[in-house]
PDB file of N, CA and C in Angstrom:
ATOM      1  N   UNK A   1       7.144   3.659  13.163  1.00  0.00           N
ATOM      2  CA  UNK A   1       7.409   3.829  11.746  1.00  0.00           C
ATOM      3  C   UNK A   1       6.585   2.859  10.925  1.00  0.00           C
ATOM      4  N   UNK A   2       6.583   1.794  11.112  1.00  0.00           N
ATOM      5  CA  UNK A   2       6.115   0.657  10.410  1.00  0.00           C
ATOM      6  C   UNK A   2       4.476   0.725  10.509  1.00  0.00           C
ATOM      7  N   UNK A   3       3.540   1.359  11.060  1.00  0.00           N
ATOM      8  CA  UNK A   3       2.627   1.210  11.720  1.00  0.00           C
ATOM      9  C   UNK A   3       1.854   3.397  11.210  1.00  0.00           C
ATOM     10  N   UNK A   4       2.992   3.892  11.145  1.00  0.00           N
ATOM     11  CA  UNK A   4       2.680   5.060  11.011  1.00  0.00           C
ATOM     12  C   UNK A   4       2.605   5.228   8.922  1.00  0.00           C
ATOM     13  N   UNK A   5       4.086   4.635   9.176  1.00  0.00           N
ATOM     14  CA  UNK A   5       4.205   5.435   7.599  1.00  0.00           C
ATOM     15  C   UNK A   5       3.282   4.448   6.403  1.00  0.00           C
ATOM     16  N   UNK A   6       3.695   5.125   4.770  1.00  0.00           N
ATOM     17  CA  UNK A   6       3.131   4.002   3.715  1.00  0.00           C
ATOM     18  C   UNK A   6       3.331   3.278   3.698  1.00  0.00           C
ATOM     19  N   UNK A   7       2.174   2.218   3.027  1.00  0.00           N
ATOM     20  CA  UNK A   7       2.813   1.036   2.688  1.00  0.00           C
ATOM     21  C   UNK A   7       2.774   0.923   1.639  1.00  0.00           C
ATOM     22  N   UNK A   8       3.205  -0.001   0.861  1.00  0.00           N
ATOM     23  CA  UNK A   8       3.226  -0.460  -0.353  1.00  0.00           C
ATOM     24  C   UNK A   8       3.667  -2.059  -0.206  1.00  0.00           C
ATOM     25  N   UNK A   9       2.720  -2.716  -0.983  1.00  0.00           N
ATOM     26  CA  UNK A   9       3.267  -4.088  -0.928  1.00  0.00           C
ATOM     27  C   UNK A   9       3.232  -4.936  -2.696  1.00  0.00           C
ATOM     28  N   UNK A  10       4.215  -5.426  -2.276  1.00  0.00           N
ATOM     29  CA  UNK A  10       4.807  -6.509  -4.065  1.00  0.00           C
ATOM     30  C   UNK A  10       4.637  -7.940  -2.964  1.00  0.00           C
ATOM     31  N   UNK A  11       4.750  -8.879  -3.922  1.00  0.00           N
ATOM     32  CA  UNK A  11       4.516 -10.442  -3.709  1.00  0.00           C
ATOM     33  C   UNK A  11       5.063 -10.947  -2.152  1.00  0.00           C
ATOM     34  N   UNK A  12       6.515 -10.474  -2.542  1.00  0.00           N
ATOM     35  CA  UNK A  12       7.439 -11.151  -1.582  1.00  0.00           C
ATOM     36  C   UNK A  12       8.224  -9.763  -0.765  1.00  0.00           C
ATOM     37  N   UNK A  13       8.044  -8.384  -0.930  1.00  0.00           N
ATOM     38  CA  UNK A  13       8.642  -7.842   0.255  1.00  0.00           C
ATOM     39  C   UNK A  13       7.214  -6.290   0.105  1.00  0.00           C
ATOM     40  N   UNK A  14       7.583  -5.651   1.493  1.00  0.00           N
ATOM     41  CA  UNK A  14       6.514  -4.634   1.852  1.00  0.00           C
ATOM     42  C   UNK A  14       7.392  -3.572   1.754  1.00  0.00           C
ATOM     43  N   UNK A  15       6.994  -2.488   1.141  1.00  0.00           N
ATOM     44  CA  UNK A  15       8.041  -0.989   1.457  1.00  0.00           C
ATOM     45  C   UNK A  15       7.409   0.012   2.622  1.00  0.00           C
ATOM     46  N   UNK A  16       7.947   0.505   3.301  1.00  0.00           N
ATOM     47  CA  UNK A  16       7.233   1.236   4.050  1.00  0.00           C
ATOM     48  C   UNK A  16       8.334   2.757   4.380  1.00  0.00           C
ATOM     49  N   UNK A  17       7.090   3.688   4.012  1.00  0.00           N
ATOM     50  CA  UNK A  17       7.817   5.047   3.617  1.00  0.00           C
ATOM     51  C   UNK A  17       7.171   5.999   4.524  1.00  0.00           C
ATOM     52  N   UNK A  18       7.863   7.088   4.840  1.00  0.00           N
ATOM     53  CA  UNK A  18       7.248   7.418   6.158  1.00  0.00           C
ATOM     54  C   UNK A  18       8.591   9.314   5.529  1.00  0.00           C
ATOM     55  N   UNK A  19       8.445  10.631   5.815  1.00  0.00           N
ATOM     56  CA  UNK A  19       8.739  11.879   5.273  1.00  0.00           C
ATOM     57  C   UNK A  19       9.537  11.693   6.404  1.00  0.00           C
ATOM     58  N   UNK A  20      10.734  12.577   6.505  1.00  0.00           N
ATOM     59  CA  UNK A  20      11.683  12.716   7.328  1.00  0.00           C
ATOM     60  C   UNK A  20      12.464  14.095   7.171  1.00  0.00           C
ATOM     61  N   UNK A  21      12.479  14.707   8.576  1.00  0.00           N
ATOM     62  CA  UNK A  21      13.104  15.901   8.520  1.00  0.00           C
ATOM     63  C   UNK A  21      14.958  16.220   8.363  1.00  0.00           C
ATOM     64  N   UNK A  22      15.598  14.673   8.041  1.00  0.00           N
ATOM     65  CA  UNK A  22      17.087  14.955   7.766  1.00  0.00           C
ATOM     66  C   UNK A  22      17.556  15.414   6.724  1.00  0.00           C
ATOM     67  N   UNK A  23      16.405  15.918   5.569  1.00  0.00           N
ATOM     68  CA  UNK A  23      16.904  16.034   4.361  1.00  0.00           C
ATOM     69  C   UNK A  23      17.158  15.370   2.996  1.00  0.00           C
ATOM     70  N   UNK A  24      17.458  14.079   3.732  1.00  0.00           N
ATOM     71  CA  UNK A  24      17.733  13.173   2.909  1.00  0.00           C
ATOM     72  C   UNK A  24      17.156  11.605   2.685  1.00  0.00           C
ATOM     73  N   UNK A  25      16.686  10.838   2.045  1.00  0.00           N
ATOM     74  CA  UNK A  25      17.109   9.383   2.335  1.00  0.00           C
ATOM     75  C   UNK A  25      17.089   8.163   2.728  1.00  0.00           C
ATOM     76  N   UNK A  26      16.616   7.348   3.800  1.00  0.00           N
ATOM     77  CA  UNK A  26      17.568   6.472   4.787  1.00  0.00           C
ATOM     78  C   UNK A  26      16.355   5.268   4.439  1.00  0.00           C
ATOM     79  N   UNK A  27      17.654   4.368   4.740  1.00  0.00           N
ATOM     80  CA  UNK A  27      16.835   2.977   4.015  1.00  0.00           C
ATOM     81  C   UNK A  27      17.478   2.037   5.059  1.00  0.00           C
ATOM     82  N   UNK A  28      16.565   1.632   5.983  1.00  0.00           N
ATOM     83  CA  UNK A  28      16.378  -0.013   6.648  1.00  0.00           C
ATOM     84  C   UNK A  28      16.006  -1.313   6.192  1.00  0.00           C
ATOM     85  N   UNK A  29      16.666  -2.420   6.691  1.00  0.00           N
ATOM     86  CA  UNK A  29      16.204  -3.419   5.784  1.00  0.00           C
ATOM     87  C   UNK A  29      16.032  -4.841   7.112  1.00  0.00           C
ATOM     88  N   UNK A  30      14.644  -5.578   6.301  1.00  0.00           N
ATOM     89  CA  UNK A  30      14.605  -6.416   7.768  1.00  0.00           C
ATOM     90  C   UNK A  30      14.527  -7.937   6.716  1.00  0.00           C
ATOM     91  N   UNK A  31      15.567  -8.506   6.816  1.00  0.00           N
ATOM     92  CA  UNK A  31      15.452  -9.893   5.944  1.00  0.00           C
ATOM     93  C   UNK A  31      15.486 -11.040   7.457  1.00  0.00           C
ATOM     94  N   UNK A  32      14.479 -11.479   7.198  1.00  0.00           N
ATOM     95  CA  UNK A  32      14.149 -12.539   8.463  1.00  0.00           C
ATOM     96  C   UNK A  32      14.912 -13.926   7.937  1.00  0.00           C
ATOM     97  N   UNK A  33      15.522 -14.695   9.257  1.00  0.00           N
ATOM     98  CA  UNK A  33      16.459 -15.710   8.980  1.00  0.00           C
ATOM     99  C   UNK A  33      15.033 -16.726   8.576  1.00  0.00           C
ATOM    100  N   UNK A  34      14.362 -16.728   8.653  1.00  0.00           N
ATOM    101  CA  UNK A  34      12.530 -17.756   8.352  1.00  0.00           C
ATOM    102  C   UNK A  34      12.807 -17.594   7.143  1.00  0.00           C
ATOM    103  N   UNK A  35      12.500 -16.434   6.392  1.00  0.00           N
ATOM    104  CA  UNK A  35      12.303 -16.537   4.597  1.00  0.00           C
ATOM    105  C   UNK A  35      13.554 -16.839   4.042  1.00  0.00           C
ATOM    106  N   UNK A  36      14.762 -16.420   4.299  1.00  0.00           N
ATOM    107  CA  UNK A  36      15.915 -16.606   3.660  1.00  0.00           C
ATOM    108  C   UNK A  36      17.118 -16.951   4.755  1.00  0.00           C
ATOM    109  N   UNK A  37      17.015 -18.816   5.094  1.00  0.00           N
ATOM    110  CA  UNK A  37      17.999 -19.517   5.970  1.00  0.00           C
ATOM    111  C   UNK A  37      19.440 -19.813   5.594  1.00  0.00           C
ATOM    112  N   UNK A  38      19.777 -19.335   4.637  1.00  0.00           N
ATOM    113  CA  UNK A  38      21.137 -19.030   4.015  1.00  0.00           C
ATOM    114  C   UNK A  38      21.772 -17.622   4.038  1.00  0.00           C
ATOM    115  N   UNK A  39      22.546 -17.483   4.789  1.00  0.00           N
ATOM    116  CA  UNK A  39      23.565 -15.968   4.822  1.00  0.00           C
ATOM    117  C   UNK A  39      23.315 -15.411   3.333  1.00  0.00           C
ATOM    118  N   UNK A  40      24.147 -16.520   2.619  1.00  0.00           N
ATOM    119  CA  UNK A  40      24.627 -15.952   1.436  1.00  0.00           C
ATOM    120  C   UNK A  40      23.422 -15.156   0.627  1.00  0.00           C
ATOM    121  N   UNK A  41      21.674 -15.619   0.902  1.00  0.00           N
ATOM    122  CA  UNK A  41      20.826 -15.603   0.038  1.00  0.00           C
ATOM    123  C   UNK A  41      20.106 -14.016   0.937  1.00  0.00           C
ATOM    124  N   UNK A  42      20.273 -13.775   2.092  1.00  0.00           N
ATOM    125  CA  UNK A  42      19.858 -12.838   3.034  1.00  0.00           C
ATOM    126  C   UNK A  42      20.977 -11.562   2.332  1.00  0.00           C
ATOM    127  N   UNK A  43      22.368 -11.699   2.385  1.00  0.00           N
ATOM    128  CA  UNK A  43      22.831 -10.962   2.507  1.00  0.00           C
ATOM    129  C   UNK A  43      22.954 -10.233   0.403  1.00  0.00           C
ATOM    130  N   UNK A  44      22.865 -11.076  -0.185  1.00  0.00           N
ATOM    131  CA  UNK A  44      22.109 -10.830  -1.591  1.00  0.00           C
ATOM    132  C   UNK A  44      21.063 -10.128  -1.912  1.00  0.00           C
ATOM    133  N   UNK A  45      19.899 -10.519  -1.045  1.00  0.00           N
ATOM    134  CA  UNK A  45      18.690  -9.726  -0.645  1.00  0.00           C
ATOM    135  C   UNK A  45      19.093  -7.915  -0.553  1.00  0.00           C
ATOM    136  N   UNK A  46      20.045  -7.996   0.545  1.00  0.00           N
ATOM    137  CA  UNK A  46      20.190  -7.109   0.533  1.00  0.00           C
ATOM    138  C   UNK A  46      21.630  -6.012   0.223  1.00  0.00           C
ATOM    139  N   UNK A  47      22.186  -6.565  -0.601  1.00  0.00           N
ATOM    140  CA  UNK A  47      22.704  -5.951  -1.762  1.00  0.00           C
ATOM    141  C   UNK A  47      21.981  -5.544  -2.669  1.00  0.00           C
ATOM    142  N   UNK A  48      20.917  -6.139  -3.374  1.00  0.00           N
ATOM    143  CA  UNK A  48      20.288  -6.237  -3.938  1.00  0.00           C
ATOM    144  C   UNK A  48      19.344  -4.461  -3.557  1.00  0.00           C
ATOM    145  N   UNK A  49      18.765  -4.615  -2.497  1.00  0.00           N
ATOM    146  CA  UNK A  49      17.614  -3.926  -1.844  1.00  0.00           C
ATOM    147  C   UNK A  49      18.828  -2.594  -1.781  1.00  0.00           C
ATOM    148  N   UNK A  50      20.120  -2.312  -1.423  1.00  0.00           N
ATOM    149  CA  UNK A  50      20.748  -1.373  -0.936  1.00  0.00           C
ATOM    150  C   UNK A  50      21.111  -0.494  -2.335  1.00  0.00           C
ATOM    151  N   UNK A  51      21.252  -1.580  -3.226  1.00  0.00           N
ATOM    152  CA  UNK A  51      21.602  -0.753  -4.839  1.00  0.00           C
ATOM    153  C   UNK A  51      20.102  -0.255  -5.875  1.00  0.00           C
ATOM    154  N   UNK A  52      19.849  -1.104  -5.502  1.00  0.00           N
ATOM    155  CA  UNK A  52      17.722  -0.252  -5.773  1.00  0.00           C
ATOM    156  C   UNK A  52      17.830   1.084  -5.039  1.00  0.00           C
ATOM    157  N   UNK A  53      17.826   0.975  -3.799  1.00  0.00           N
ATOM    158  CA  UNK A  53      17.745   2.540  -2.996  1.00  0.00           C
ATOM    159  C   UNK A  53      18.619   3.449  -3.720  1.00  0.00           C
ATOM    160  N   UNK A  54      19.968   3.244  -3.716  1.00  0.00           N
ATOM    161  CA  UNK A  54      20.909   3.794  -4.615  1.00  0.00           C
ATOM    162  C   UNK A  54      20.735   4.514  -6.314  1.00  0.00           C
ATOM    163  N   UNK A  55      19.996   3.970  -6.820  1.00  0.00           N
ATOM    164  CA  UNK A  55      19.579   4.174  -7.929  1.00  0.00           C
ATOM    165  C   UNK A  55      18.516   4.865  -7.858  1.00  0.00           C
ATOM    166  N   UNK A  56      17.385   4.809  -7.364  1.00  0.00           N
ATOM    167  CA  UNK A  56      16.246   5.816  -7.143  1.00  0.00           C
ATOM    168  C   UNK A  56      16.382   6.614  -5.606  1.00  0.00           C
ATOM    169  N   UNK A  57      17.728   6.997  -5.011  1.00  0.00           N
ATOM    170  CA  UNK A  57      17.710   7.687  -4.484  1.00  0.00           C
ATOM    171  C   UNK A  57      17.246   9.183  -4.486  1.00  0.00           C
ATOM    172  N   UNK A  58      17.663   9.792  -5.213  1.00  0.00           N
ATOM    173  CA  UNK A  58      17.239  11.184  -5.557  1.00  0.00           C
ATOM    174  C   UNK A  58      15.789  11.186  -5.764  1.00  0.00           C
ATOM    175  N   UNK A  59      15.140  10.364  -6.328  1.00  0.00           N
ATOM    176  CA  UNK A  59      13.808  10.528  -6.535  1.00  0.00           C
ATOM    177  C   UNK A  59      13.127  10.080  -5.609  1.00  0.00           C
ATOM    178  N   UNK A  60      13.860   9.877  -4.567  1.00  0.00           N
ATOM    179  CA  UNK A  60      12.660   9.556  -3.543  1.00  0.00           C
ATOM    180  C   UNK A  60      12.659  10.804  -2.346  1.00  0.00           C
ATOM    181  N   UNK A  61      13.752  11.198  -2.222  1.00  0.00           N
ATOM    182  CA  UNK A  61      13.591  12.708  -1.624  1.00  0.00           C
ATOM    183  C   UNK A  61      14.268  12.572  -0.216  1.00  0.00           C
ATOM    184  N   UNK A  62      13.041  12.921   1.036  1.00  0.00           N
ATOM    185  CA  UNK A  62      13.824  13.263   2.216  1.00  0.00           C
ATOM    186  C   UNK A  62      12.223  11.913   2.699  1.00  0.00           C
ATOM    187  N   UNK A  63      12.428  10.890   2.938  1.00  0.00           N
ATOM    188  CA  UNK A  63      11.849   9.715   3.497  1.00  0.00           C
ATOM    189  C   UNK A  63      12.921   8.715   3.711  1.00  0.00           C
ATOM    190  N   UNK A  64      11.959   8.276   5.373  1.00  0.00           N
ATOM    191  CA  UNK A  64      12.355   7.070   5.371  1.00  0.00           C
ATOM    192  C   UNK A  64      12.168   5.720   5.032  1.00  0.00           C
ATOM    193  N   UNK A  65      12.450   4.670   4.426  1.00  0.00           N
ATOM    194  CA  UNK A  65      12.280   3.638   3.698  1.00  0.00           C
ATOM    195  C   UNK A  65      12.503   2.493   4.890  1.00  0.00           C
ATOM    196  N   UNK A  66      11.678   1.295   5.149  1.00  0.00           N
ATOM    197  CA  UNK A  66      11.993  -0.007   5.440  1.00  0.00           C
ATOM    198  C   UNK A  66      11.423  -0.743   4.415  1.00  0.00           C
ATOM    199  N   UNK A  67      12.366  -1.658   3.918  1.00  0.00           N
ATOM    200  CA  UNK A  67      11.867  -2.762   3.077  1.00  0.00           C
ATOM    201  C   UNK A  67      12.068  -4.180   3.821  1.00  0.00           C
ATOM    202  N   UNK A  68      10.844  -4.800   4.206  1.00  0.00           N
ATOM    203  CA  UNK A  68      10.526  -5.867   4.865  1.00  0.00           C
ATOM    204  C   UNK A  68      10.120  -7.259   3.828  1.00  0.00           C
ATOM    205  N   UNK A  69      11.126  -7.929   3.802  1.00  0.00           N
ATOM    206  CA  UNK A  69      11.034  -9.283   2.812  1.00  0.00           C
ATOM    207  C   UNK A  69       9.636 -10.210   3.629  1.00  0.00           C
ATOM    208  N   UNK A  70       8.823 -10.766   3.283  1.00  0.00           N
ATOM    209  CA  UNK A  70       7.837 -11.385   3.814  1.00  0.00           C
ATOM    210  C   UNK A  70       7.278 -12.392   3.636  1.00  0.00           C
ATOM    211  N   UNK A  71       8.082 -12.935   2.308  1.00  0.00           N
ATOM    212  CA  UNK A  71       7.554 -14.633   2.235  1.00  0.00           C
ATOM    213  C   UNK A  71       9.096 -14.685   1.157  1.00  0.00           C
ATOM    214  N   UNK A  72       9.284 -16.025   1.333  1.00  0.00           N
ATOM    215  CA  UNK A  72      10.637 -16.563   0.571  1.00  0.00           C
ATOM    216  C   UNK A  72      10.667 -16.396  -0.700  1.00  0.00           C
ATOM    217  N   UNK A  73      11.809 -16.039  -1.017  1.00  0.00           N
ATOM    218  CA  UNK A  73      12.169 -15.635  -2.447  1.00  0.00           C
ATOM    219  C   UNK A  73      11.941 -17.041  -3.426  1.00  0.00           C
ATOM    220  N   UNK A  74      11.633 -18.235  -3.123  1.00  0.00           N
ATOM    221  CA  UNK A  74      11.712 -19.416  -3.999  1.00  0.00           C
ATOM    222  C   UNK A  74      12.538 -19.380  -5.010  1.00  0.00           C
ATOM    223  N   UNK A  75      12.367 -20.183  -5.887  1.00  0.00           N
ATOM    224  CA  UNK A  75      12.896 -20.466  -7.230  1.00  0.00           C
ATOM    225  C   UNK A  75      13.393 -19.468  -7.883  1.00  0.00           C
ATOM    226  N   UNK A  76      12.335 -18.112  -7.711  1.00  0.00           N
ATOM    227  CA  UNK A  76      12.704 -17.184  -8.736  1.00  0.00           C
ATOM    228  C   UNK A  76      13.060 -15.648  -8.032  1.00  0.00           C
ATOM    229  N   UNK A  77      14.527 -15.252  -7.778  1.00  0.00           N
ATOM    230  CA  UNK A  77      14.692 -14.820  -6.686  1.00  0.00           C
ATOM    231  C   UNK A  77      14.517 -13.303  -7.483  1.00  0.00           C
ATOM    232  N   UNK A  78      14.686 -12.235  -6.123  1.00  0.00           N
ATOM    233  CA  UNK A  78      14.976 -10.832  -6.466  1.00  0.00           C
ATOM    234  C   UNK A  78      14.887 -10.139  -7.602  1.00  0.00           C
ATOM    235  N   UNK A  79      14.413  -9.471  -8.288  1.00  0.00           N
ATOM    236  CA  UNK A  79      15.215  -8.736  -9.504  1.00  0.00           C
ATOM    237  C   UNK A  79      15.801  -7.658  -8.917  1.00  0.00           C
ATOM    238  N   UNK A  80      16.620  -6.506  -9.449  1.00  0.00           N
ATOM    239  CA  UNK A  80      16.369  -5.384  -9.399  1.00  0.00           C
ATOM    240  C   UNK A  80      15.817  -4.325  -9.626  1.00  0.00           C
ATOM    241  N   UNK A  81      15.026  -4.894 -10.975  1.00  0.00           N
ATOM    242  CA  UNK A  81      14.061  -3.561 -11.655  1.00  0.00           C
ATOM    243  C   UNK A  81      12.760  -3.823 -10.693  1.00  0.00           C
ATOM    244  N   UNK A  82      12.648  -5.097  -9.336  1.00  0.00           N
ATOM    245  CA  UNK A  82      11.557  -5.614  -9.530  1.00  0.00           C
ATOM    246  C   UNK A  82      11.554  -4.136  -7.970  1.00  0.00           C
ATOM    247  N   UNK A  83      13.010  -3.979  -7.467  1.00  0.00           N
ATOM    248  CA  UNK A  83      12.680  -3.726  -6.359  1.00  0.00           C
ATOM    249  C   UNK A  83      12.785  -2.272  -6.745  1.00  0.00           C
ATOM    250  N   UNK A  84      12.974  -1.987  -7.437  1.00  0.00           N
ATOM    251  CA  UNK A  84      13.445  -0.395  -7.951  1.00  0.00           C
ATOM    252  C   UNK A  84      12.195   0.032  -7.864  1.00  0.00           C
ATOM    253  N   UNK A  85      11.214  -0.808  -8.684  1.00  0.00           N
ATOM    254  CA  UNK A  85       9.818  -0.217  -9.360  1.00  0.00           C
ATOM    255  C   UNK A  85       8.843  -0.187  -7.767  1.00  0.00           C
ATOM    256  N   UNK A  86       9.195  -0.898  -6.783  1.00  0.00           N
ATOM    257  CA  UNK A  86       8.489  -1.044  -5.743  1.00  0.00           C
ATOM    258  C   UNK A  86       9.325   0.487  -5.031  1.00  0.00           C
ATOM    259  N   UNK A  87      10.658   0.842  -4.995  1.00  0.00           N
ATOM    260  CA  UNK A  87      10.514   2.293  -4.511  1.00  0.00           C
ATOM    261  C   UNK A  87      10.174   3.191  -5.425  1.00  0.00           C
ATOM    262  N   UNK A  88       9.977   2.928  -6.445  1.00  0.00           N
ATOM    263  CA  UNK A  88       9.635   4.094  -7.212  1.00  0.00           C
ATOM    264  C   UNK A  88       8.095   4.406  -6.869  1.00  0.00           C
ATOM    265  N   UNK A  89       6.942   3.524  -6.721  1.00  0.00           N
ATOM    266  CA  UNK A  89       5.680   3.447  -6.480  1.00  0.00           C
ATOM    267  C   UNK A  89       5.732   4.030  -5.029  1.00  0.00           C
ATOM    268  N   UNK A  90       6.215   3.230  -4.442  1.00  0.00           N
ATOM    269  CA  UNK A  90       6.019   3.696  -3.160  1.00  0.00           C
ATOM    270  C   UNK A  90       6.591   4.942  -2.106  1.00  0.00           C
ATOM    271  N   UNK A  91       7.579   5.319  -2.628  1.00  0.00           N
ATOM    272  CA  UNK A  91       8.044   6.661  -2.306  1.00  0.00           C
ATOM    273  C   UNK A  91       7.480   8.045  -2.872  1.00  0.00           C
ATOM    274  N   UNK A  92       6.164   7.846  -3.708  1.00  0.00           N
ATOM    275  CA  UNK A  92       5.644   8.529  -4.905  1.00  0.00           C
ATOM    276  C   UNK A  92       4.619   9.275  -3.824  1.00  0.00           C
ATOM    277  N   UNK A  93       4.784  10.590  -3.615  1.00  0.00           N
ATOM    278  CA  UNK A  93       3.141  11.389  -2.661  1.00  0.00           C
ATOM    279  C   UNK A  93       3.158  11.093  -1.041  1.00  0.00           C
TER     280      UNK A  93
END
């Protein structure tokens, strides 16, 4: 998957989109204990990453999604419009 499907990459995470015959959907998420060594800040990540999918669900169709965090969120963490706009680009064709 990772190796087959799109990529798309923003600062701090990679999307990778790949067509799928279930119809619908499906979103993986790989937050490495290296970039984010706090539960609380990993598991934010991906709240964060699970309600983005949620929101541009329909518009992304019948793909599969991994969003791979890849360098630390620092100082200025997550948005949501930041991760929305990264599936919106990248689930696009």
């Amino acid at each position: 998957m990772l190796k087959s499907g799109r990529l798309v990459r923003a600062p701090r995470i990679y999307l990778y989109s790949l067509p799928n015959e279930v119809g619908r959907a499906r979103l993986a998420l790989i937050v490495p204990k290296r970039f984010a060594p706090s539960a609380v800040r990993r598991n934010r990540i991906r709240r964060l990453a699970r309600e983005a999918f949620r929101l541009t669900q329909t518009a992304i169709g019948a793909r599969d999604c991994v969003l791979r965090l890849v360098a630390a969120p620092g100082a200025r963490p997550l948005t949501l419009a930041e991760v929305q706009a990264l599936f919106r680009t990248g689930t696009n064709g």
